[in-house]
N, C-alpha and C. Protein backbone atom coordinates (compact mmCIF):
# COMPACT_ATOMS: atom_id res chain seq x y z
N UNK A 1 157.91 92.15 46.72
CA UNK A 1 156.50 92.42 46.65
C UNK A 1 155.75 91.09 46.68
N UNK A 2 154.77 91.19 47.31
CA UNK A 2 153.44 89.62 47.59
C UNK A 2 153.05 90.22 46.33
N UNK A 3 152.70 89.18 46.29
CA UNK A 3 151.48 88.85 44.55
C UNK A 3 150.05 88.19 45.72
N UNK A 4 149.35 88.79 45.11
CA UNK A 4 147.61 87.76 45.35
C UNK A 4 147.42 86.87 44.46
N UNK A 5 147.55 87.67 43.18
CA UNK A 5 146.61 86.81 42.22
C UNK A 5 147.34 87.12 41.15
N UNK A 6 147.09 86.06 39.87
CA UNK A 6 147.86 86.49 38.99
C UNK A 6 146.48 86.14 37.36
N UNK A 7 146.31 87.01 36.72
CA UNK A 7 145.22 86.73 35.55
C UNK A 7 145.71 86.89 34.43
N UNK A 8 145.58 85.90 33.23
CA UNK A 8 146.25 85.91 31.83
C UNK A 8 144.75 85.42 31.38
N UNK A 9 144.62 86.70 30.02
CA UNK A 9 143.74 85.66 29.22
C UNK A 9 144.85 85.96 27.67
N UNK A 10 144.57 84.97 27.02
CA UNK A 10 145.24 84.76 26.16
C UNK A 10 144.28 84.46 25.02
N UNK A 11 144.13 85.30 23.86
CA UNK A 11 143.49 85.29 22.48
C UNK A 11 144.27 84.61 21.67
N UNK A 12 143.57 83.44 20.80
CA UNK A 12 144.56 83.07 20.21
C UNK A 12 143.95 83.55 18.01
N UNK A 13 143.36 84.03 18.15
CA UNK A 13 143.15 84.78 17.00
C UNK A 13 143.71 85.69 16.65
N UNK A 14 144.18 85.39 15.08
CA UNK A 14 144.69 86.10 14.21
C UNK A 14 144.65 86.63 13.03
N UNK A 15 145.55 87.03 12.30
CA UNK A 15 145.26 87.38 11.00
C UNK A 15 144.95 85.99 10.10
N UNK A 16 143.85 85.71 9.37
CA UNK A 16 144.24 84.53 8.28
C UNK A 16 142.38 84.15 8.34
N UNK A 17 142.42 82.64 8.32
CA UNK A 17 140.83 81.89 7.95
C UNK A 17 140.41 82.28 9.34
N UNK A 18 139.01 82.67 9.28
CA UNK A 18 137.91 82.62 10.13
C UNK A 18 138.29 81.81 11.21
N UNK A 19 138.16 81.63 12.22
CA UNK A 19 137.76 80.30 13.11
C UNK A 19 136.89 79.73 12.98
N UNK A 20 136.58 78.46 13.10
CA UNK A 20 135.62 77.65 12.84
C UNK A 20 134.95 77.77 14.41
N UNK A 21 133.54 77.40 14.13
CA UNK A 21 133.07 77.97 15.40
C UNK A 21 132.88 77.15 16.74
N UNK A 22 133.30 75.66 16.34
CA UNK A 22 134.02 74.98 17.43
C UNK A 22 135.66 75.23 18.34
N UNK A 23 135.74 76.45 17.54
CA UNK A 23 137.57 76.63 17.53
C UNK A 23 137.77 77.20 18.51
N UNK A 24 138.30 76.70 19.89
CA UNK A 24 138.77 77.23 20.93
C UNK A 24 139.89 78.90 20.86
N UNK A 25 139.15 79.74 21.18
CA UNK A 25 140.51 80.86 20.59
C UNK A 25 140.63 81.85 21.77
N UNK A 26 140.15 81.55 22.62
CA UNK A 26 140.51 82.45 24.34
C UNK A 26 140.35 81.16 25.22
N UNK A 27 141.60 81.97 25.93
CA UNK A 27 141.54 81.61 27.72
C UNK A 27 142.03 82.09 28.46
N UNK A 28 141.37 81.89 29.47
CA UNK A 28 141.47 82.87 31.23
C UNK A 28 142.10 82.12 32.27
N UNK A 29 142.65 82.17 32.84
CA UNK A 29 143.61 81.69 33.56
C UNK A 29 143.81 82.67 34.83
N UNK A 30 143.61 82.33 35.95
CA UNK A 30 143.50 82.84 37.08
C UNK A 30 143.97 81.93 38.61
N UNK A 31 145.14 82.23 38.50
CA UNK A 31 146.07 82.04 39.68
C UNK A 31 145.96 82.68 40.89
N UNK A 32 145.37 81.88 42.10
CA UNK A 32 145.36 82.86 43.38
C UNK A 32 146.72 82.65 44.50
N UNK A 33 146.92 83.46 45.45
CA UNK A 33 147.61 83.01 46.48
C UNK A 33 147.34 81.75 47.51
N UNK A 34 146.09 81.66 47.45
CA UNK A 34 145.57 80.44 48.11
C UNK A 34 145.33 78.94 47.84
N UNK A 35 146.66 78.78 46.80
CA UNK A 35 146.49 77.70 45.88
C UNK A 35 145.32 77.60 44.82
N UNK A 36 143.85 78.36 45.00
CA UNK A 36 142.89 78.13 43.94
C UNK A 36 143.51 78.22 42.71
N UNK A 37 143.22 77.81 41.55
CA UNK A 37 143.42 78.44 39.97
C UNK A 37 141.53 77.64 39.13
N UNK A 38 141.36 78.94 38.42
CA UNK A 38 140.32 79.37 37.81
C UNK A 38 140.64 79.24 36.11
N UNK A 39 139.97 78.22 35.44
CA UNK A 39 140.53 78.31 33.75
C UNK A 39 138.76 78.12 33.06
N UNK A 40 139.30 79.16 32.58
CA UNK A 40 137.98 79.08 30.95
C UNK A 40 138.50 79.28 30.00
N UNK A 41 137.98 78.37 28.91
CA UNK A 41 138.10 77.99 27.33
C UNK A 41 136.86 78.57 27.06
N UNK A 42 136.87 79.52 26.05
CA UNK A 42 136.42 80.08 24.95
C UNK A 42 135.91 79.60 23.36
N UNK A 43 134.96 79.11 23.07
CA UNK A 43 135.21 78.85 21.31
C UNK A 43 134.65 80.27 20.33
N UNK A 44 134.99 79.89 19.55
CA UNK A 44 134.65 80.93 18.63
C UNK A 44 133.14 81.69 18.12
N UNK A 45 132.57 80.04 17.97
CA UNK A 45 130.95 79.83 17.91
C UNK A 45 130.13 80.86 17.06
N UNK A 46 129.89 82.46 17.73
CA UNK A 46 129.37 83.06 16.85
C UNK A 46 130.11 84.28 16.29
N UNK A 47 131.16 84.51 16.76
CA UNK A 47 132.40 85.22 16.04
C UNK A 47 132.75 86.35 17.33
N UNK A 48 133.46 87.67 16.57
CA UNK A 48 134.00 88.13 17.47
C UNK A 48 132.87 88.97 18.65
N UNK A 49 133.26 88.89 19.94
CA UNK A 49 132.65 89.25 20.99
C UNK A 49 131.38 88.61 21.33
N UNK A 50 131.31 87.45 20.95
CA UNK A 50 129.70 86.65 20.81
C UNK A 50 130.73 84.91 20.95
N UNK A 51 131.94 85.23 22.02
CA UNK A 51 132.38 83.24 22.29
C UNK A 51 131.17 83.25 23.14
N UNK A 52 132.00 81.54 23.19
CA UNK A 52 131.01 81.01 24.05
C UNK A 52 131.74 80.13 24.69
N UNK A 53 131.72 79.53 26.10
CA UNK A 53 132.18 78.93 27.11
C UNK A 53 131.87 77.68 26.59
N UNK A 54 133.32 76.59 26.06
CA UNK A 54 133.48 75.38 25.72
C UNK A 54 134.30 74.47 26.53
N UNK A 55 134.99 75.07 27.98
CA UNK A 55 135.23 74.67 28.62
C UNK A 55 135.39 75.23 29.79
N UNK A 56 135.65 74.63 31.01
CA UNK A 56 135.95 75.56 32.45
C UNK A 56 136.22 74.37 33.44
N UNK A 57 137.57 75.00 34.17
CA UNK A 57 137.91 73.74 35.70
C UNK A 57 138.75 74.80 36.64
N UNK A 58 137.63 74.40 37.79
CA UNK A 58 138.38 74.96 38.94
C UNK A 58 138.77 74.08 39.25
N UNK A 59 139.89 74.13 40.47
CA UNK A 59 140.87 73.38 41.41
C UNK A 59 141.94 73.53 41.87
N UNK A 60 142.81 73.15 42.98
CA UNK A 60 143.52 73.50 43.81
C UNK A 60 145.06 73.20 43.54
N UNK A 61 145.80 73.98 43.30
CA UNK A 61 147.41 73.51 43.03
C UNK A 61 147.86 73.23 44.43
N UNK A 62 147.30 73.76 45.55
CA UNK A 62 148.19 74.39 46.75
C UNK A 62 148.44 75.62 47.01
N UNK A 63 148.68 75.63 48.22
CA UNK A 63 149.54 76.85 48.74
C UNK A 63 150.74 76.79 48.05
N UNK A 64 152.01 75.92 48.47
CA UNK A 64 153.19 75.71 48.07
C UNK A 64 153.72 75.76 46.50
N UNK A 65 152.46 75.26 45.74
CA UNK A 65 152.78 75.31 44.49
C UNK A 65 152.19 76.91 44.15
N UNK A 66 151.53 77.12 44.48
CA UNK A 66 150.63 78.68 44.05
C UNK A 66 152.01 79.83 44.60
N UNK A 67 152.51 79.89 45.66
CA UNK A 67 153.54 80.69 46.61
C UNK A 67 155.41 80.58 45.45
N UNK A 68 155.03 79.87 45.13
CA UNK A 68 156.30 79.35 43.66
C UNK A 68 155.98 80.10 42.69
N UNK A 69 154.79 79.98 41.63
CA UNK A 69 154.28 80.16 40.61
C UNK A 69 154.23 82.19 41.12
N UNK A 70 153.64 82.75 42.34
CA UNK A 70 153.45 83.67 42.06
C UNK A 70 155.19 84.58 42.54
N UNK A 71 155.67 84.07 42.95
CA UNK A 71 157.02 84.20 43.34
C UNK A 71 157.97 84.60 42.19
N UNK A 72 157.85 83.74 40.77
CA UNK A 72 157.90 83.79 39.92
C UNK A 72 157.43 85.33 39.20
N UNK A 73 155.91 85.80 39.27
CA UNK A 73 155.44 86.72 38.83
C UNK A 73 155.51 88.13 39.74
N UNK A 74 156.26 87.64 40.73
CA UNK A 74 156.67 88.71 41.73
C UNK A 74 158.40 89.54 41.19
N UNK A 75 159.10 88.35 40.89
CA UNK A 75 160.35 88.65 40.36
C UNK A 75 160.13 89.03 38.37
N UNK A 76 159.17 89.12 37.62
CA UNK A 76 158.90 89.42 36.56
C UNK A 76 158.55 90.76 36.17
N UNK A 77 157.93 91.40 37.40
CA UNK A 77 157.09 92.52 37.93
C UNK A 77 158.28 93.53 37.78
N UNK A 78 159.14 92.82 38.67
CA UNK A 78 160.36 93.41 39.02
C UNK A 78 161.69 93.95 38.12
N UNK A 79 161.49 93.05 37.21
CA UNK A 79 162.33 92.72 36.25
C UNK A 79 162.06 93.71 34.55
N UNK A 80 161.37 94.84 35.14
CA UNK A 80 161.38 96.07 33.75
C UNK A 80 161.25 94.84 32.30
N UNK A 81 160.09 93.87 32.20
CA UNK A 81 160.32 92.85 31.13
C UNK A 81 160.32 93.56 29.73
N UNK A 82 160.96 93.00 29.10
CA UNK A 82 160.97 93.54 27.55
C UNK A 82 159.76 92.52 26.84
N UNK A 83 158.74 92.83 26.37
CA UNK A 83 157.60 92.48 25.88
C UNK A 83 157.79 92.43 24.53
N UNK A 84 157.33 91.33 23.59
CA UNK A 84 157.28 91.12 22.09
C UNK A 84 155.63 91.47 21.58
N UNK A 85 155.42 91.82 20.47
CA UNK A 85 154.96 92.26 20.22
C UNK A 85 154.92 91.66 18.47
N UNK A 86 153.79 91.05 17.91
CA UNK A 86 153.24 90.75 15.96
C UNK A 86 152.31 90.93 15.46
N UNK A 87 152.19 91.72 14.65
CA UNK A 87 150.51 91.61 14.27
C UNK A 87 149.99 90.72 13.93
N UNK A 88 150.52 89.61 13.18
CA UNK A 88 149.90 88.13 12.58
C UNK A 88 149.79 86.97 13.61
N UNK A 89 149.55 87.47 15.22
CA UNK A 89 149.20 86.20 15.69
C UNK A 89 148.66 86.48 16.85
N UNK A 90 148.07 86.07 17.87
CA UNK A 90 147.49 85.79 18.83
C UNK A 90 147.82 87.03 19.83
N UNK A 91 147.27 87.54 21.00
CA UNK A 91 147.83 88.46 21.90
C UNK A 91 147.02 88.16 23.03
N UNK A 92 148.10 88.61 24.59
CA UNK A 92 147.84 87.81 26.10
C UNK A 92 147.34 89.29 26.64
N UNK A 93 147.13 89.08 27.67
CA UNK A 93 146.95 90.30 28.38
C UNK A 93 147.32 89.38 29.91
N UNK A 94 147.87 90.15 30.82
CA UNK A 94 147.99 89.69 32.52
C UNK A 94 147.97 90.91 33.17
N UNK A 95 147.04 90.96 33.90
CA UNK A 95 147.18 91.46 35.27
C UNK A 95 147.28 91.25 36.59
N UNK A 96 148.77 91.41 37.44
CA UNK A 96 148.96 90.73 38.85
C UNK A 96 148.68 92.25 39.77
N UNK A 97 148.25 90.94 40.84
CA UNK A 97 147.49 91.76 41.68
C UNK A 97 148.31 91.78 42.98
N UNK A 98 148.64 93.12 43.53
CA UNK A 98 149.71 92.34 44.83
C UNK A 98 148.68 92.61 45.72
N UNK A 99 149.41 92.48 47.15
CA UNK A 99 148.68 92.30 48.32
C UNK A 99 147.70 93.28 48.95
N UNK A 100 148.35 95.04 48.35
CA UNK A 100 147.64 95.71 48.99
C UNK A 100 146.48 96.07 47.56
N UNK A 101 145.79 94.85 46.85
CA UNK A 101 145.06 95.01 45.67
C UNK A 101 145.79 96.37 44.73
N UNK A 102 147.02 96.25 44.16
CA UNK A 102 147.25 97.64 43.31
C UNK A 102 147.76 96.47 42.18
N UNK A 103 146.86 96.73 40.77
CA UNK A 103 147.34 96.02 39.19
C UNK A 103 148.22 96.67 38.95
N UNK A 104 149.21 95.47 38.34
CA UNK A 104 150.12 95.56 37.44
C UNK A 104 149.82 94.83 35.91
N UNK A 105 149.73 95.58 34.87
CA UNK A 105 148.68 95.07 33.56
C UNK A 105 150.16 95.11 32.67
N UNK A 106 150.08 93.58 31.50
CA UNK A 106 151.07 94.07 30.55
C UNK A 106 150.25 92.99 29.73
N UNK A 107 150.64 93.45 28.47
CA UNK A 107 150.35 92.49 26.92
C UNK A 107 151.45 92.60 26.25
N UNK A 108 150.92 91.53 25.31
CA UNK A 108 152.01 91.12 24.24
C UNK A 108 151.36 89.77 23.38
N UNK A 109 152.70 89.78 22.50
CA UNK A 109 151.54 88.92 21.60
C UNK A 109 152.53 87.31 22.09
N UNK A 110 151.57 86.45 21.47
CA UNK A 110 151.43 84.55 21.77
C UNK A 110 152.51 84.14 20.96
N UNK A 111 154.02 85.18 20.89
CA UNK A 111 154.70 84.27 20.43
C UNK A 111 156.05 83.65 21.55
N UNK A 112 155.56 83.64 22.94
CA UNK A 112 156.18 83.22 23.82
C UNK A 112 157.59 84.06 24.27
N UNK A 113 158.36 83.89 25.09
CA UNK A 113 159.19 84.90 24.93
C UNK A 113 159.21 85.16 26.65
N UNK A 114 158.31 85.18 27.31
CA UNK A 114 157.72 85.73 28.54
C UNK A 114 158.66 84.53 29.68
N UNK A 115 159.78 85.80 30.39
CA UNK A 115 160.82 84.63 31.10
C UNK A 115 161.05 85.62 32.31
N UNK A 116 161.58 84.44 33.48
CA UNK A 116 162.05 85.14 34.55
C UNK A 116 163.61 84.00 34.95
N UNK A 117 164.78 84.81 34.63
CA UNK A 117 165.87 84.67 34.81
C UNK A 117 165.61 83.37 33.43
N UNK A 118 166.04 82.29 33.78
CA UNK A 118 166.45 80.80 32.81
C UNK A 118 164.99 80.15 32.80
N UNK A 119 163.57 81.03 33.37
CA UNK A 119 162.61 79.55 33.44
C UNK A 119 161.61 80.67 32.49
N UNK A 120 161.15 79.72 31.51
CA UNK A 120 159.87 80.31 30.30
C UNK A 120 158.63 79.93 31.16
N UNK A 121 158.39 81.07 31.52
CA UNK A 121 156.93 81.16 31.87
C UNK A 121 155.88 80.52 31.88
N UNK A 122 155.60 80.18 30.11
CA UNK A 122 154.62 79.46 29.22
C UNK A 122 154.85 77.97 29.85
N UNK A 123 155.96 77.39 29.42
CA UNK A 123 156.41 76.38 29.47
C UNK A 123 155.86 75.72 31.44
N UNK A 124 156.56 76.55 32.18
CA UNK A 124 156.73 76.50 33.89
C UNK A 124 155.10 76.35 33.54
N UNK A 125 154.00 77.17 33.51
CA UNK A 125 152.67 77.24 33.88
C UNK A 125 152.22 76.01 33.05
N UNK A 126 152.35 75.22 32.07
CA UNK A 126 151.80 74.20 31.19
C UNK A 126 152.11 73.05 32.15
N UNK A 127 153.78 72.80 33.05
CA UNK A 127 154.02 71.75 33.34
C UNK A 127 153.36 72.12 34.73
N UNK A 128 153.01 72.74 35.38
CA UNK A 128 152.18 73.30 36.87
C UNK A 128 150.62 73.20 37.10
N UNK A 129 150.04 73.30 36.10
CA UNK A 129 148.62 73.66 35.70
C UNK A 129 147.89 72.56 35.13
N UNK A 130 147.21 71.70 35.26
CA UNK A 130 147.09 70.57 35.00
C UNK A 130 145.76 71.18 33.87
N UNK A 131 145.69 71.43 32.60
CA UNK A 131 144.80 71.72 31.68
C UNK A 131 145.56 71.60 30.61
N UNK A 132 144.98 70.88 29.54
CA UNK A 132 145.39 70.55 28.64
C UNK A 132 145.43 71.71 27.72
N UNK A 133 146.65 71.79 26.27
CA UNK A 133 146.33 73.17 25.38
C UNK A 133 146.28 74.80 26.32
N UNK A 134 147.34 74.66 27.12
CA UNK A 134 146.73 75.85 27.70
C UNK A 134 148.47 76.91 26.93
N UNK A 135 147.36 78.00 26.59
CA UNK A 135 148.17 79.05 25.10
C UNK A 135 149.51 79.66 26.63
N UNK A 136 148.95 80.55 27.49
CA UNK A 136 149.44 81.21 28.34
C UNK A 136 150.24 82.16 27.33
N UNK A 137 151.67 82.36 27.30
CA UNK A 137 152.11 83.64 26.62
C UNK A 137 152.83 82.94 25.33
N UNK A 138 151.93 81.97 24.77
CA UNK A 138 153.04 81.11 23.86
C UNK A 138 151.81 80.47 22.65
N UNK A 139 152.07 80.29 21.64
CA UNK A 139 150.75 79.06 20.78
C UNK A 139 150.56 77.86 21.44
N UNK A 140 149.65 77.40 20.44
CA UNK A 140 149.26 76.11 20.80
C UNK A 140 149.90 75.09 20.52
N UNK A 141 150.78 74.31 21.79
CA UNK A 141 151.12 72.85 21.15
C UNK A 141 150.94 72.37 19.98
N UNK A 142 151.77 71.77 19.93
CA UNK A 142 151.51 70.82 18.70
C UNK A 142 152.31 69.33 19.52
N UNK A 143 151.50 68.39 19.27
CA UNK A 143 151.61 66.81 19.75
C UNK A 143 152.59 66.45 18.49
N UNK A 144 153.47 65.16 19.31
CA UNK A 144 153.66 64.60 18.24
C UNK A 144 152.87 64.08 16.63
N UNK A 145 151.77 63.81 17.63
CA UNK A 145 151.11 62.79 16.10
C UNK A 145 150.43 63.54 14.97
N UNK A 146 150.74 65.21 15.60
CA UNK A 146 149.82 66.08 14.55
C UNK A 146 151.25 66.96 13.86
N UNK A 147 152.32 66.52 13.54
CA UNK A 147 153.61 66.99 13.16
C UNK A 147 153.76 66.61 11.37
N UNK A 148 153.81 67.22 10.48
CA UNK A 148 154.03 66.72 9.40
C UNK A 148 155.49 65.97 9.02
């Protein structure tokens, strides 16, 4: 099956403290066949259903790199995935779009998990996607220098 497009937004709110209203806690992520990809950051700002757009970058991976990445979500499609699922943390939503426009929609929650054969998803789209902090089906980094 062709893939067109591939869309993840990823909530990263959960059970526990408020977000602070600088606190980045959605993003959209939108992978086309035509090399485009589409990303918006979300902050918290005035709480739930009232974010507000704290960041956004379009730009071009390629054809070649985009034709990989959805290749990937073509064989995932395929692959009857077993989905995780927590109440205490974050949850994704994706919908891929194949060629003759018919969605394929799945969720699950941000505790990563999301694989096709030996390659993690999360991981593949962070090192592909040139945006920093990006959740995809997994939390948020943690850097070395912020490690206790």
């Amino acid at each position: 099956m062709q893939i067109q497009k591939v869309r993840i937004v990823s909530n990263n709110i959960s059970f526990g403290p408020t977000p602070l209203p600088e606190d980045e806690v959605e993003q959209h992520l939108t992978i086309s066949a035509s090399g485009r990809v589409w990303f918006t950051g979300y902050k918290y700002a005035n709480g739930f259903d009232e974010f507000e757009i704290c960041r956004r970058k379009q730009f071009a991976i390629g054809k070649a790199a985009a034709k990989e990445i959805l290749m990937l979500f073509s064989q995932y499609l395929n692959s009857n995935p077993l989905v995780w699922y927590a109440t205490d943390i974050g949850q994704w939503k994706m919908v891929i779009t194949d060629t003759e426009g018919n969605d394929y929609t799945f969720k699950g929650s941000l505790c990563g998990g999301v694989t096709v054969g030996n390659t993690n998803l999360t991981y593949y789209l962070r090192e592909q996607i040139p945006v920093d902090d990006l959740l995809v089906f997994g939390a948020r980094l943690i850097r070395p220098d912020e490690e206790e």
